[in-house]
Protein backbone atom coordinates (compact mmCIF):
# COMPACT_ATOMS: atom_id res chain seq x y z
CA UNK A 1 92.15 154.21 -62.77
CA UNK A 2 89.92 151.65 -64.57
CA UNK A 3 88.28 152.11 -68.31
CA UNK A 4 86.01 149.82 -69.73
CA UNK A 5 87.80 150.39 -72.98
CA UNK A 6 88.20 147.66 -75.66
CA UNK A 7 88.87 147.00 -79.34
CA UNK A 8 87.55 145.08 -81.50
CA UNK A 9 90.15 143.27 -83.88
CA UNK A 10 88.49 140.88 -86.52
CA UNK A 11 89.97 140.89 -89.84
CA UNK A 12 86.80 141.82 -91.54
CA UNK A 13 86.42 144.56 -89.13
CA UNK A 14 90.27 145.53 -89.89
CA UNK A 15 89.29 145.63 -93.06
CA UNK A 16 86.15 147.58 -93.38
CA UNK A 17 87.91 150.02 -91.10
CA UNK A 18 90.77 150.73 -93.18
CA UNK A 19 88.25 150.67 -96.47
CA UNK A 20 86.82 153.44 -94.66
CA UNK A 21 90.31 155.20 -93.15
CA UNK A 22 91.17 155.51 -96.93
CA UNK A 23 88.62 157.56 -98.01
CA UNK A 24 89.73 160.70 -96.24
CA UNK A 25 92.28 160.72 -99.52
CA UNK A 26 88.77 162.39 -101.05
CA UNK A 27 89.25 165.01 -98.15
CA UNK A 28 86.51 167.57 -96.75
CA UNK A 29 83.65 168.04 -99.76
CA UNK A 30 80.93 169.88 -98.98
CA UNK A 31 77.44 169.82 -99.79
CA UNK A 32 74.37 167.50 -99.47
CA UNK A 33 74.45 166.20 -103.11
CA UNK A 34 76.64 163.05 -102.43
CA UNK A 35 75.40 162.20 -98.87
CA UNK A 36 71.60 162.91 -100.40
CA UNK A 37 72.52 160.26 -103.28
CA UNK A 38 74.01 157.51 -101.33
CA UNK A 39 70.86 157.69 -98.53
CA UNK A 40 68.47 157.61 -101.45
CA UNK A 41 69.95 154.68 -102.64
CA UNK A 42 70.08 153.11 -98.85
CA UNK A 43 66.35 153.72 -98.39
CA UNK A 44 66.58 157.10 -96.88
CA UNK A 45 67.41 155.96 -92.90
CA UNK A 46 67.66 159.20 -92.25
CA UNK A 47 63.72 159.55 -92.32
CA UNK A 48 62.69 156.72 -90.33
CA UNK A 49 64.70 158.65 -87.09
CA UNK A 50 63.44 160.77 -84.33
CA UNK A 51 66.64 163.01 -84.34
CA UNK A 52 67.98 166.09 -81.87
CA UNK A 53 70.79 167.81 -84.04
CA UNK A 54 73.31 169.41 -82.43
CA UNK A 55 75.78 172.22 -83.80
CA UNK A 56 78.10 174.57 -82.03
CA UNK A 57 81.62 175.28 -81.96
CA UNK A 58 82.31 173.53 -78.56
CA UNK A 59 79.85 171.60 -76.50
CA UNK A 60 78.18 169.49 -78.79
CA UNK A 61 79.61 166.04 -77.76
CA UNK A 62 79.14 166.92 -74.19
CA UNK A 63 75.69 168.15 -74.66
CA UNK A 64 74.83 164.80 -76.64
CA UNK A 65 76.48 162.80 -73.43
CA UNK A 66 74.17 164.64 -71.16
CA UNK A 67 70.86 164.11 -73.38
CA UNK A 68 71.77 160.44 -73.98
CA UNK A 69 72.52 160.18 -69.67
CA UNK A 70 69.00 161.72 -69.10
CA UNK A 71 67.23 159.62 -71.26
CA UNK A 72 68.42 156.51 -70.77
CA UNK A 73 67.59 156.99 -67.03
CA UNK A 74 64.25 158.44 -68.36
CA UNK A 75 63.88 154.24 -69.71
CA UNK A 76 64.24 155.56 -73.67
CA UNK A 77 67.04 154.13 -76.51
CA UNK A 78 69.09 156.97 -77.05
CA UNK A 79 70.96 156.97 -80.32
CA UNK A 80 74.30 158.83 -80.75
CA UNK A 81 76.67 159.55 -83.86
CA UNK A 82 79.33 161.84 -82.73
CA UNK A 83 83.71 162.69 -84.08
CA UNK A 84 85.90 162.41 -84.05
CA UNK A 85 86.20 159.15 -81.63
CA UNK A 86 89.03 158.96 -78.81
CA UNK A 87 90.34 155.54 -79.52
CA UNK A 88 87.97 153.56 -81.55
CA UNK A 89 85.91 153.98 -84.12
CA UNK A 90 82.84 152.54 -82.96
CA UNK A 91 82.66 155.35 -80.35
CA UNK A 92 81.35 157.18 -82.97
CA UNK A 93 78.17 155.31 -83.25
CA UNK A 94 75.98 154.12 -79.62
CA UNK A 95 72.61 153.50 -78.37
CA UNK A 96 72.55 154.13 -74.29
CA UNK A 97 76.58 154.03 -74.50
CA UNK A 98 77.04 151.00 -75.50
CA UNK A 99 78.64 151.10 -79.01
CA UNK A 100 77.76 149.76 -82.62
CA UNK A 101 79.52 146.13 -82.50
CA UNK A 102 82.04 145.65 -84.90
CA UNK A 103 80.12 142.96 -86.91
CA UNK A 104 77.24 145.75 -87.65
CA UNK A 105 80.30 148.00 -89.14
CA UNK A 106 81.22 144.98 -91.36
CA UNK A 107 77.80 144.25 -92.70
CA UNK A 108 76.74 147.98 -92.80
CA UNK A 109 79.56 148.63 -95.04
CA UNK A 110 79.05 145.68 -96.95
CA UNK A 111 75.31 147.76 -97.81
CA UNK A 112 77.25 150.69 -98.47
CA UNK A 113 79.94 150.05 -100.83
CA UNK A 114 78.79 148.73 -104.37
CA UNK A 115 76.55 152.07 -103.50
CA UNK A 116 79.73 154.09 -103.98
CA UNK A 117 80.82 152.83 -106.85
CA UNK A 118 77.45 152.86 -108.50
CA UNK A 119 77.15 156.86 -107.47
CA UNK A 120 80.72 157.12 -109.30
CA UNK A 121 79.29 155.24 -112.40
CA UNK A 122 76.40 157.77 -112.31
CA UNK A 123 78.93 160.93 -112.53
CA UNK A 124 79.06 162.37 -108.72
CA UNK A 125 82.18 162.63 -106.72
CA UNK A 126 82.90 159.78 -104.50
CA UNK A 127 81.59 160.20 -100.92
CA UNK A 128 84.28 161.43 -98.45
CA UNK A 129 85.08 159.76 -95.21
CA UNK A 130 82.54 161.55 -92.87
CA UNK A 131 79.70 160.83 -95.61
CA UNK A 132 79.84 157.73 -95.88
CA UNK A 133 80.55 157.26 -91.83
CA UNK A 134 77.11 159.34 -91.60
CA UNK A 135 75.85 156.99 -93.68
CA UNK A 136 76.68 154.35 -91.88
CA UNK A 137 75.14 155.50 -88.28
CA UNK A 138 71.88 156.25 -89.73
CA UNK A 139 71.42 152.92 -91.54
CA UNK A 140 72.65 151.06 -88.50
CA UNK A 141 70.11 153.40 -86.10
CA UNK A 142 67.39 152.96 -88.55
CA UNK A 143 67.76 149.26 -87.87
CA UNK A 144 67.84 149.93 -84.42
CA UNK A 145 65.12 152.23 -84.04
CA UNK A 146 66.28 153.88 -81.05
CA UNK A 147 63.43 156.51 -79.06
CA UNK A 148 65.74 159.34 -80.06
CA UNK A 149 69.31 160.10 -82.04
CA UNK A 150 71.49 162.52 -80.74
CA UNK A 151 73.08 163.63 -84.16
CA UNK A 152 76.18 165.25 -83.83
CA UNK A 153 76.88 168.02 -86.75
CA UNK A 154 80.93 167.31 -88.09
CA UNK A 155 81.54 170.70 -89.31
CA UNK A 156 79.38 173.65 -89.81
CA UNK A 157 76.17 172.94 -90.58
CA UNK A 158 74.34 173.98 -93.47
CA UNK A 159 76.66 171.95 -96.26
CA UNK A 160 77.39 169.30 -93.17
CA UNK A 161 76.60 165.63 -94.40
CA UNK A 162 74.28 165.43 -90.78
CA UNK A 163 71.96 167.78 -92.64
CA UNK A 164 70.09 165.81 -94.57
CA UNK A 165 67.84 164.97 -91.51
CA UNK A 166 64.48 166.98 -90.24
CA UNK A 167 65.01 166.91 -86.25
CA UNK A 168 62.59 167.16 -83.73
CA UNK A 169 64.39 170.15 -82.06
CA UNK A 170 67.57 171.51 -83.24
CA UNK A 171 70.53 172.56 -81.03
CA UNK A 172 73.77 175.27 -81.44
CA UNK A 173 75.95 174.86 -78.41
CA UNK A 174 77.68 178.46 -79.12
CA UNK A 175 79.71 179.62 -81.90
CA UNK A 176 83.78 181.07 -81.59
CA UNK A 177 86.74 181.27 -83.86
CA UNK A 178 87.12 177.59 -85.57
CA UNK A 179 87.33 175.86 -88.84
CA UNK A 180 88.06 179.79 -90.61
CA UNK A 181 89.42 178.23 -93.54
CA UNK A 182 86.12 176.31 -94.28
CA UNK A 183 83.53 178.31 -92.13
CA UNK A 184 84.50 181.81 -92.63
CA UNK A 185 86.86 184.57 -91.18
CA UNK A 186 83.99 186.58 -88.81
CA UNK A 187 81.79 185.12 -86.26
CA UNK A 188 79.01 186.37 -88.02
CA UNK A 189 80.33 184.35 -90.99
CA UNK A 190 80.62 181.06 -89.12
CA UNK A 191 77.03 181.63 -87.41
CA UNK A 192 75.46 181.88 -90.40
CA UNK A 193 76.63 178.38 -91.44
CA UNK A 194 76.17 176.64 -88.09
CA UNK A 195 72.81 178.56 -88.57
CA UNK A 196 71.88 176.28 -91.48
CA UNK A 197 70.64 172.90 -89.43
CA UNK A 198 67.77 175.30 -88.38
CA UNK A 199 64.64 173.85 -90.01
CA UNK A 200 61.26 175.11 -90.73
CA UNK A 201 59.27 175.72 -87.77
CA UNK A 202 61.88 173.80 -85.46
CA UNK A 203 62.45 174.54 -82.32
CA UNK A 204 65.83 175.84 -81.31
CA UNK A 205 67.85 175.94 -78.08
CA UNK A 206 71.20 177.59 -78.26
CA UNK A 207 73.65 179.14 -75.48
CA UNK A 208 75.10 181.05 -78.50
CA UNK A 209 75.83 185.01 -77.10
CA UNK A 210 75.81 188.71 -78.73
CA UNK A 211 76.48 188.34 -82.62
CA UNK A 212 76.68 185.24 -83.23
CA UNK A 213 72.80 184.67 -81.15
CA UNK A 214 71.40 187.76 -83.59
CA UNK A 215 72.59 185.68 -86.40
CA UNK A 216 70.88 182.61 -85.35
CA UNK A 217 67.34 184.47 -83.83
CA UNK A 218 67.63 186.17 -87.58
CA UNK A 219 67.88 183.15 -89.58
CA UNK A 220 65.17 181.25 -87.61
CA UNK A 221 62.85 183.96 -87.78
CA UNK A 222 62.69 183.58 -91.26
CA UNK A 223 62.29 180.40 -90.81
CA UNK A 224 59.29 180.27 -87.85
CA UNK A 225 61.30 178.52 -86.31
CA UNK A 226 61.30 179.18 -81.88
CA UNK A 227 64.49 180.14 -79.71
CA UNK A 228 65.08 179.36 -76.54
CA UNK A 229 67.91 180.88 -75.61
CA UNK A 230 70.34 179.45 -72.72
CA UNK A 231 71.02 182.37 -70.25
CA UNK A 232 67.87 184.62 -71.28
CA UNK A 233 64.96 182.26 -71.81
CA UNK A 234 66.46 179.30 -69.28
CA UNK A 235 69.35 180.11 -67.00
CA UNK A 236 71.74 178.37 -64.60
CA UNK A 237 73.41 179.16 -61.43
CA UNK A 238 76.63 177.67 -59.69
CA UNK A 239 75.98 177.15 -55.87
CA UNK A 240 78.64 174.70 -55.34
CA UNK A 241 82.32 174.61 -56.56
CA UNK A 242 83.01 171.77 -54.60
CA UNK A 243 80.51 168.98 -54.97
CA UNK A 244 79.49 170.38 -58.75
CA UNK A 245 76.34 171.33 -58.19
CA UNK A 246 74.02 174.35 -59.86
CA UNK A 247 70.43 176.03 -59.79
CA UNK A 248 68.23 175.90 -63.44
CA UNK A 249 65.60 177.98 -63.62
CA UNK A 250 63.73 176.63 -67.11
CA UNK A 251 60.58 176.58 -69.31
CA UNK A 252 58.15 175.09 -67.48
CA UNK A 253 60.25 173.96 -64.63
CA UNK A 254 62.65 174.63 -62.24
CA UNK A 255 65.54 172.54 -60.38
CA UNK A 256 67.43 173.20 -57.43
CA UNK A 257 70.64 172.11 -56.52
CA UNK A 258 71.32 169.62 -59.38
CA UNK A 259 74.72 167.99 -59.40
CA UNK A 260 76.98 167.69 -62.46
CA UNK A 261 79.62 164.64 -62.84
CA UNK A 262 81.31 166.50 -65.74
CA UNK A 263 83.87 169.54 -64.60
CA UNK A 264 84.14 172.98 -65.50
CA UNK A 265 81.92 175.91 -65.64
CA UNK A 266 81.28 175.48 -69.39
CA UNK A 267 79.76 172.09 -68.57
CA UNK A 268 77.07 173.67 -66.77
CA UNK A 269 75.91 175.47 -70.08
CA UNK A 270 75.50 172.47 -71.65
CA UNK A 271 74.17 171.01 -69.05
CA UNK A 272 71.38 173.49 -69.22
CA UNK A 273 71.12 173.09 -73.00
CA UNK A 274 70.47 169.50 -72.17
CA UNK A 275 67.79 170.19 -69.90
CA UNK A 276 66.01 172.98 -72.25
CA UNK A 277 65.75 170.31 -74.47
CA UNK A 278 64.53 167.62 -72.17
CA UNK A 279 61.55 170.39 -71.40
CA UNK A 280 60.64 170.63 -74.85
CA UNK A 281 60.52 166.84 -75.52
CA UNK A 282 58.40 166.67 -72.46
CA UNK A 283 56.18 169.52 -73.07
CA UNK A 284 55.83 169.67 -76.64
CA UNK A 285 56.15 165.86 -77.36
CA UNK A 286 54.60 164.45 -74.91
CA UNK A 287 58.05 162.11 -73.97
CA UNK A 288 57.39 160.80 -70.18
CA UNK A 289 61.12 161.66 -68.44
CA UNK A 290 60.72 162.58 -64.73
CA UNK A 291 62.66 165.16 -62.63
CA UNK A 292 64.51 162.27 -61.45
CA UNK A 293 66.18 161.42 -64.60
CA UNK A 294 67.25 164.44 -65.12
CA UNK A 295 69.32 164.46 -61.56
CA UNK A 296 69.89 161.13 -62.34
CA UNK A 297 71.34 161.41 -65.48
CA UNK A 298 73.59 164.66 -64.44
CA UNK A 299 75.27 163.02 -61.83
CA UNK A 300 76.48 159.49 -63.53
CA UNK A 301 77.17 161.20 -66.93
CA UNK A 302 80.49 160.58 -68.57
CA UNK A 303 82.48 162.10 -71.37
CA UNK A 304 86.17 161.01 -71.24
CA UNK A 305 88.84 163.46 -71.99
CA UNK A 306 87.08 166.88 -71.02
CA UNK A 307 88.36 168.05 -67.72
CA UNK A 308 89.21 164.28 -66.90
CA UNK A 309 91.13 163.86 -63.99
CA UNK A 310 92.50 160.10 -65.13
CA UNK A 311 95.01 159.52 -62.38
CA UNK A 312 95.36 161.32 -58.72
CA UNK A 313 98.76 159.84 -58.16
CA UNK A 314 100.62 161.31 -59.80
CA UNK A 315 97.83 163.83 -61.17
CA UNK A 316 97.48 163.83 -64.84
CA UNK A 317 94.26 165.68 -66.43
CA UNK A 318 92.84 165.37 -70.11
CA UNK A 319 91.15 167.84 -71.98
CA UNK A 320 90.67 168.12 -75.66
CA UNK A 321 90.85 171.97 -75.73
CA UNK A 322 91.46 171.78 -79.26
CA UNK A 323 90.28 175.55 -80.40
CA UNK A 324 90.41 179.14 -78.51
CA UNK A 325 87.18 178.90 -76.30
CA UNK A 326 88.08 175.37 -75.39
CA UNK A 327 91.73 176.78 -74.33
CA UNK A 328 89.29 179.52 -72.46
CA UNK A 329 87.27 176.57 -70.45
CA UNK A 330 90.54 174.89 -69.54
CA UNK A 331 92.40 177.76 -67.70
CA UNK A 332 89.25 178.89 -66.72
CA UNK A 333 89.01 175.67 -65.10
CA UNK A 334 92.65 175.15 -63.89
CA UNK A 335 92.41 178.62 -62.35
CA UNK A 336 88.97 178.36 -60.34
CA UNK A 337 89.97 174.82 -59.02
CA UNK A 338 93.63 175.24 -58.34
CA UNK A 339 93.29 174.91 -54.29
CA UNK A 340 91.01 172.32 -55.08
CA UNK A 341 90.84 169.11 -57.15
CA UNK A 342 93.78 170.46 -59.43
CA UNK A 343 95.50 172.10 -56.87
CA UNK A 344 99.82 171.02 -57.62
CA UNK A 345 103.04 173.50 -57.14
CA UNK A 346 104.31 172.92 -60.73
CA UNK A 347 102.14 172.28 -63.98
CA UNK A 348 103.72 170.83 -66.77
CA UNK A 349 102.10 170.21 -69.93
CA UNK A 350 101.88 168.46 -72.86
CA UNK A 351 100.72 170.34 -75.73
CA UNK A 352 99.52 168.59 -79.57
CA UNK A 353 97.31 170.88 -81.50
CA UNK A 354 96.01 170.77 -85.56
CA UNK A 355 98.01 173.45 -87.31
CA UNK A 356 94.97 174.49 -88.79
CA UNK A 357 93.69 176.17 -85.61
CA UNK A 358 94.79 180.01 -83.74
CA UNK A 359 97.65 178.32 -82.30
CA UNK A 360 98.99 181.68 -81.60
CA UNK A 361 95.90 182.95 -79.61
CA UNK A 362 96.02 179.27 -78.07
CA UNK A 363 99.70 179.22 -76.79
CA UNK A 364 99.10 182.56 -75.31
CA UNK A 365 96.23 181.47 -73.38
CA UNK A 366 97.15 178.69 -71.69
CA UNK A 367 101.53 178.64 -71.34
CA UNK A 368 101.39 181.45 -69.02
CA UNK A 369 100.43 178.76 -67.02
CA UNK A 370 102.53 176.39 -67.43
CA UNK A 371 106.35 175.51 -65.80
CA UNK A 372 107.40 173.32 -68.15
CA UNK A 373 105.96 172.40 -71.80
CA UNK A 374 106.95 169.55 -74.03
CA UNK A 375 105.35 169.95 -77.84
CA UNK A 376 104.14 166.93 -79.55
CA UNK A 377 102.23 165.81 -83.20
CA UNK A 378 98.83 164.51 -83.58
CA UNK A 379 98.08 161.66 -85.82
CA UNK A 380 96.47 163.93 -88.58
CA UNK A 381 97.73 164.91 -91.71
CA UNK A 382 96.24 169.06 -90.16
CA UNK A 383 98.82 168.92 -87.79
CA UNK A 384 100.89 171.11 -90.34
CA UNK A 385 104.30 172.99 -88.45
CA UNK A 386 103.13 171.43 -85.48
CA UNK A 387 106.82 172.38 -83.76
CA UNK A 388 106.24 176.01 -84.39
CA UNK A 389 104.17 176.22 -81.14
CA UNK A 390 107.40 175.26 -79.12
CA UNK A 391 108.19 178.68 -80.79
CA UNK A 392 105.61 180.38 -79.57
CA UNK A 393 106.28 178.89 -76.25
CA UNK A 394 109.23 180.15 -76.31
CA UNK A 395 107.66 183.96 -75.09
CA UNK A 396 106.38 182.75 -71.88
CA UNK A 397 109.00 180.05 -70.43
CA UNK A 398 112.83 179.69 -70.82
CA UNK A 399 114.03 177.65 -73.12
CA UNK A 400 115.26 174.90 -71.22
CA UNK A 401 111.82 174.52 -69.75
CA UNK A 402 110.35 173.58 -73.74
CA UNK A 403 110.82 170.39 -75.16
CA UNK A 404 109.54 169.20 -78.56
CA UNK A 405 109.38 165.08 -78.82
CA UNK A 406 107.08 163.89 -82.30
CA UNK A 407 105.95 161.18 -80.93
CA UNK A 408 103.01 161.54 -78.07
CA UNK A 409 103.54 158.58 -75.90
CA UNK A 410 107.55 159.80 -75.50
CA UNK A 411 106.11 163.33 -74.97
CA UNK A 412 104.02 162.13 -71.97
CA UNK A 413 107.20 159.69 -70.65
CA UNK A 414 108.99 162.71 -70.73
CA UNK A 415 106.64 164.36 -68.66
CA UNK A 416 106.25 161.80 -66.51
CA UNK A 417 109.62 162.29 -65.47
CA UNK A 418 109.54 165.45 -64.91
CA UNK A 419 106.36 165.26 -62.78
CA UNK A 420 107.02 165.32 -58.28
CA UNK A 421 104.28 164.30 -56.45
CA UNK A 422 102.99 167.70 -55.49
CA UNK A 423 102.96 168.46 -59.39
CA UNK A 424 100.46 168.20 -62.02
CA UNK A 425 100.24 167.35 -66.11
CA UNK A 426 98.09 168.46 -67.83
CA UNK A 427 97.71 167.08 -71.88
CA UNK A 428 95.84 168.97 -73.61
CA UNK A 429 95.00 170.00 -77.34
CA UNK A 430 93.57 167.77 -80.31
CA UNK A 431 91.47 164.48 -79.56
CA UNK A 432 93.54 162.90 -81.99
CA UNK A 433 96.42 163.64 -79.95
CA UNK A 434 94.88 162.57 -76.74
CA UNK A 435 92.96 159.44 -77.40
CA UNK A 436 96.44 157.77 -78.04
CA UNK A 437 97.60 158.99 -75.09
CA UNK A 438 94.89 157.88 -72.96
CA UNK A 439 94.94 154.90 -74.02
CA UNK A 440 98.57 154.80 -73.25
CA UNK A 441 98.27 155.76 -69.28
CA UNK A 442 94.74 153.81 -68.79
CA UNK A 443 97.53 150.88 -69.75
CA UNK A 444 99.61 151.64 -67.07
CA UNK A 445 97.17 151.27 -64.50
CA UNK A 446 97.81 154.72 -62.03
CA UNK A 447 96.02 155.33 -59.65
């Protein structure tokens, strides 16, 4: 098991980072007002970008890898701003995967910050963490001038900070039950927000189903705005379980057995999300990326901790199935690959999720499953009464078979002992939770 995985540890960059750690104390504030401000004042980067946005309940990071995979094989710069990050916080911000250095934070910030006072002195509310984080990736791409940016939406859409931008095409992964307390309580609710990064006569590609698609084809209607939808208007079909590989029938083109490095069936939905969008940067832009980049950029695509297999012996997958349909995708996953490349007798997992989410719904989904479950906190002040899922747990195995350890790396060391060779772990839940964690085992060198 081998990670290129590195952090940077200047004292500036120390520094800046914990400047910027700090400012979550201002919380989640939404609206464009502060973010609008503070890019004014910066020169509006946000302008000077050719930008994809991307919303969605679940997909959008992997549907960002995939674009950025395709076009750097294609020979473009392919901007990225994505969150949260798994272990560093330059993840967040990359051209062609390789990430902002830490002496661009520094200096970036050092822009930024007599900004934010001089916003305060003019009578707005200080810019939260995310804004000025946003703030940061588009002066720094700007500068760059990366081909394309692959803008990842935080949360929501319409009042997101990433909304300040007019894309080139605009993208919503799909839309499920997440983020109720700031989104709404109905999936029409919540579509109507992630709706709002739909912009006047831009094309959109979305793999969004029933409700929440009528929501989205209504709101870009009135705004002449084009929808391609995944599954109707391009559509995808499995042909091989066990090298990955699929059928897309598209726009303009068509692509037979395609293979996908990234696992699970949901991947293959973004996957062809990717590709609609590819077609419409070829066809309506005029960008030059051959057939070959697309199969290309497929099959050497990576996006660490979804369905990542990070050790065969012993076998320990990853997966940040942090909300229902992500729980969905995992058993979905564990189920249709179980006499495969998860096949084990015993599963025992380790479970950290936000207390802001449907834990309920969650447990129930996925610690039928399960032999043996040890409970753990993720670093986030959301993780709430984190313990009350060993609770919940409690329905579904005996309780000798739950444990509840605080501390992640003791909750995978204690299943790590529990784990025979024929067995497998499985950690799943929030990325907060598991970028710790993989850090932890990528340390310990399995195999």
């Amino acid at each position: 098991m081998t990670d290129n995985f590195r952090v940077e540890t200047s004292k500036e960059y120390e520094e800046t980072l914990a400047f910027i750690k700090d400012l979550t104390k201002f919380g989640i504030n939404f609206g464009l007002e502060r973010i609008q401000a503070l890019l004014d004042r910066l020169g509006n980067p946000e302008k000077k970008l050719r930008v994809i946005h991307i919303g969605g309940t679940n997909g959008k990071g992997s549907t960002a890898a995939i674009l950025q995979a395709i076009l750097e094989q294609a020979g473009y710069k392919a901007g990225m701003y994505i969150s949260p990050h798994l272990h560093d916080f330059r993840e967040r911000i990359s051209i062609n995967g390789e990430m902002i250095q830490a002496e661009d934070v520094v200096t970036g910030m050092d822009v930024i910050r007599p900004h934010l006072q001089a916003l305060l002195a003019e009578g707005l509310e200080h810019p939260t963490e995310f804004e000025v984080s946003t703030a940061l990736a588009l002066l720094y791409l700007a500068r760059k001038q990366p081909d394309f940016v692959l803008l990842e939406v935080g949360l929501g859409g319409a009042i997101d900070s990433t909304n300040v931008v007019q894309p080139l095409i605009s993208v919503i992964t799909n839309i499920g039950m997440d983020h109720m307390n700031y989104l709404g309580n109905t999936i029409k609710e919540i579509a109507l927000v992630k709706a709002g990064i739909i912009k006047e006569g831009v094309p959109v590609v979305t793999s969004a189903k029933a409700e929440a698609l009528n929501v989205i084809q209504e709101y870009a209607a009135r705004k002449g705005s084009e929808v391609i939808v995944v599954g109707q208007d391009v559509r995808w079909e499995m042909i091989g379980r066990d090298d990955n590989s699929f059928n897309y029938d598209g726009l303009t083109s068509s692509y037979p057995e395609l293979k996908l490095s990234l696992q699970g069936e949901h991947q293959f939905i973004n996957a062809a999300t990717a590709i609609a969008v590819i077609e419409l940067l070829r066809d309506r832009f005029g960008s030059d990326i051959p057939d070959i980049a697309i199969r290309q950029g497929l099959s050497t695509v990576k996006w660490p901790g979804r369905l990542e297999l990070i050790s065969e012996n012993p076998k320990i997958l990853l997966d940040g199935a942090h909300n229902i349909d992500g729980m969905k995708s995992l058993v979905d996953a564990l189920r249709k690959y179980q006499e495969g490349l998860y096949k084990h007798k015993r599963l025992i997992l380790c479970l950290g999720m936000l207390g802001d989410k449907e834990i309920e719904k969650a447990v129930g989904i996925i610690a039928p499953l399960a032999d043996a479950i040890v409970v753990t906190k993720p670093s986030s002040p959301r993780a709430g009464d984190w313990e009350y899922i060993a609770f919940l747990a409690g329905e579904y195995l005996a309780k000798d078979s739950i444990h509840v350890i605080e501390d992640p790396i003791l909750a995978v060391d204690k299943c790590l002992e529990m784990l025979n060779p024929e067995d497998m772990l499985c950690i799943t839940g929030s990325l907060y939770m598991l970028g710790p964690v993989r850090q932890y085992l990528l340390g310990k060198k399995l195999k």
